[in-house]
C-alpha atoms as a PDB file:
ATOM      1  CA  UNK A   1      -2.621 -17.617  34.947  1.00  0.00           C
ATOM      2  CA  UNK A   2      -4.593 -17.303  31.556  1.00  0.00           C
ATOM      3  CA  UNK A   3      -2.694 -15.488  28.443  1.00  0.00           C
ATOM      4  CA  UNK A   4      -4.457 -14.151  25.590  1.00  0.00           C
ATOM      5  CA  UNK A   5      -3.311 -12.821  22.345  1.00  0.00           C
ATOM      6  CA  UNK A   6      -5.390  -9.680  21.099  1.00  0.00           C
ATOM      7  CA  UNK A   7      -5.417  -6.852  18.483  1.00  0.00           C
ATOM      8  CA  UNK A   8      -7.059  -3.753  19.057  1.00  0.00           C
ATOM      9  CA  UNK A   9      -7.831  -2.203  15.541  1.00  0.00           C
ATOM     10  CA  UNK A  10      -8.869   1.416  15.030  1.00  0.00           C
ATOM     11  CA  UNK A  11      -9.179   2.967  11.211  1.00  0.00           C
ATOM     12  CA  UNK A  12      -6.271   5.264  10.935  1.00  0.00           C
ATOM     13  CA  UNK A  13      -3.943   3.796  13.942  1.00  0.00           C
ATOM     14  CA  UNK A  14      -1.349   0.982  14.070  1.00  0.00           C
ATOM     15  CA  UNK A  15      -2.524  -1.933  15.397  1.00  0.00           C
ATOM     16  CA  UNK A  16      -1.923  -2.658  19.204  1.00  0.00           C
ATOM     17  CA  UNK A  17      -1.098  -6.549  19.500  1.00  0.00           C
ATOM     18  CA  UNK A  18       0.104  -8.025  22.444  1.00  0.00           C
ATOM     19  CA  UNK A  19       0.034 -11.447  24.494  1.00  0.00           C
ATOM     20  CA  UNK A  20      -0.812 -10.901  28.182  1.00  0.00           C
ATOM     21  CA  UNK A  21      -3.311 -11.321  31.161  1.00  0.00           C
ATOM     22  CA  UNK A  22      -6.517 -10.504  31.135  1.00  0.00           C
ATOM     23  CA  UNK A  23      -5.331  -7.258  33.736  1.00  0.00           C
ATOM     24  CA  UNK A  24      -2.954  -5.838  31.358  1.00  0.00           C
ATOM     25  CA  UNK A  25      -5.804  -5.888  28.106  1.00  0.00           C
ATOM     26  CA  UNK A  26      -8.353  -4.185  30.597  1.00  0.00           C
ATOM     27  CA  UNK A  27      -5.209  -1.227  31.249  1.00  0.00           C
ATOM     28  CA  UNK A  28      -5.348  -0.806  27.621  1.00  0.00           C
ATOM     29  CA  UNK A  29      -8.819  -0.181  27.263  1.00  0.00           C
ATOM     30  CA  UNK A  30      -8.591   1.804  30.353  1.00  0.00           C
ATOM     31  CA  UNK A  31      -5.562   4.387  28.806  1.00  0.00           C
ATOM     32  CA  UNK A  32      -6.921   4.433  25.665  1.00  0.00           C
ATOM     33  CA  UNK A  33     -10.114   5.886  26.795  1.00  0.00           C
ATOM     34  CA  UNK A  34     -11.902   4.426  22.840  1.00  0.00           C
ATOM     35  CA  UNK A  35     -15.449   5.748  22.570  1.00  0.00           C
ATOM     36  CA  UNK A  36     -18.127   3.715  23.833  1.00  0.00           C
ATOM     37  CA  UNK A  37     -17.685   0.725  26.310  1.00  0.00           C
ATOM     38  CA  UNK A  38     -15.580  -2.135  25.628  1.00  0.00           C
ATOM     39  CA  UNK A  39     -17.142  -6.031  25.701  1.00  0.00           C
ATOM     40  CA  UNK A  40     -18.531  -6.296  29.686  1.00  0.00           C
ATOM     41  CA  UNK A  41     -16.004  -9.516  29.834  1.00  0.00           C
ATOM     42  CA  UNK A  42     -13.268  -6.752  29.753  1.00  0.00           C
ATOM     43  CA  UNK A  43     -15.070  -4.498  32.110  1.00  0.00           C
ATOM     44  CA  UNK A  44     -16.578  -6.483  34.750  1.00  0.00           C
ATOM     45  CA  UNK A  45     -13.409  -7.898  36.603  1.00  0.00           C
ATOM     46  CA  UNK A  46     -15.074 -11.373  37.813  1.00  0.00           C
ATOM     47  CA  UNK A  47     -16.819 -11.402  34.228  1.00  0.00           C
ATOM     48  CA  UNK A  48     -16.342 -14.956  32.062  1.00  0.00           C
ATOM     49  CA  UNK A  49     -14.311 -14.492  29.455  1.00  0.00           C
ATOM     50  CA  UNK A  50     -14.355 -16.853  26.226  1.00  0.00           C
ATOM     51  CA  UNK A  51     -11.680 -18.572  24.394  1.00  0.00           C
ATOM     52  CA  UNK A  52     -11.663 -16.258  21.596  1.00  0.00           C
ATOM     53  CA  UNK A  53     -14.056 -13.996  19.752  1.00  0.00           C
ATOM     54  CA  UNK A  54     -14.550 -10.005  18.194  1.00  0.00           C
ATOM     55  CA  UNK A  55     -15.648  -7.382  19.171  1.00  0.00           C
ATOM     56  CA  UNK A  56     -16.426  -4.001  17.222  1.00  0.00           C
ATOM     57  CA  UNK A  57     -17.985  -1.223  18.419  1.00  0.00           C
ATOM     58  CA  UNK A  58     -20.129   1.105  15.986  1.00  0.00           C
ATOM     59  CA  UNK A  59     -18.905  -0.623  12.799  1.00  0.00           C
ATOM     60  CA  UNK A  60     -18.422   1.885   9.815  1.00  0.00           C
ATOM     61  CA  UNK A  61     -18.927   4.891  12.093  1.00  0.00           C
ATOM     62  CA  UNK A  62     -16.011   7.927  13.072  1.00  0.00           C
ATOM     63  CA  UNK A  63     -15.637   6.110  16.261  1.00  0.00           C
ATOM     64  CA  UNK A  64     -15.297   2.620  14.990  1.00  0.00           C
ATOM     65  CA  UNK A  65     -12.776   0.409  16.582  1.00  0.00           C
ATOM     66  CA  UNK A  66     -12.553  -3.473  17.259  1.00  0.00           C
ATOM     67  CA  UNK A  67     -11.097  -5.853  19.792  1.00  0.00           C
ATOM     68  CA  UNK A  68      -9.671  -9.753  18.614  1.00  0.00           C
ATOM     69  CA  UNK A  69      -8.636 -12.167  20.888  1.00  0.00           C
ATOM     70  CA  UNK A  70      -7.954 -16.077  21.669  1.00  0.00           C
ATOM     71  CA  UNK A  71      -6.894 -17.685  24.068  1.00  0.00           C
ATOM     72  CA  UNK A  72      -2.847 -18.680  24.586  1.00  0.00           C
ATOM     73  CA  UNK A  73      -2.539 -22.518  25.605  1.00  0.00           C
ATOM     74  CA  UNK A  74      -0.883 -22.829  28.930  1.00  0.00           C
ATOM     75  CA  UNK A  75       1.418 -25.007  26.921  1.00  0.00           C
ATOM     76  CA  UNK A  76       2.474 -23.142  24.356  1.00  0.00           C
ATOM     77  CA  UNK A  77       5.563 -21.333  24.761  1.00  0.00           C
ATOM     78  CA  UNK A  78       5.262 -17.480  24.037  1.00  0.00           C
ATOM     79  CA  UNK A  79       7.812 -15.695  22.369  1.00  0.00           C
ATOM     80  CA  UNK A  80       8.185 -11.674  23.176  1.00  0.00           C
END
């Protein structure tokens, strides 16, 4: 199974940063129903997704929010 570490930002909220599956990051997006569509990686289930990148949806705008994330190596060990 393939673990990333990610940070959804949004001006005025704490940070959300976790380390999980690709499932559990798409829940989040899901529940927190942020305006506008997250990356299609995170929507489309069989979608590629890359190692890392950024994502920001309607930069400097009200509904402004942003999405980090990179890849966990399979060998490093992850600390909760």
């Amino acid at each position: 199974m393939t673990f990333y570490a990610w940070t959804i930002s949004k001006p005025g909220r704490q940070d959300i940063k976790k380390i999980s599956d690709l499932d559990e990051l798409r829940d989040y997006l899901r529940v927190l129903d942020l305006p506008g569509v997250a990356p299609p990686e995170f929507v489309t289930i069989d979608a590629e997704v890359h190692d890392h990148g950024t994502y920001t949806h309607n930069e400097g705008s009200m509904d402004e929010w942003s999405l980090t994330w990179t890849k966990v190596d399979g060998e490093t060990e992850v600390i909760d």
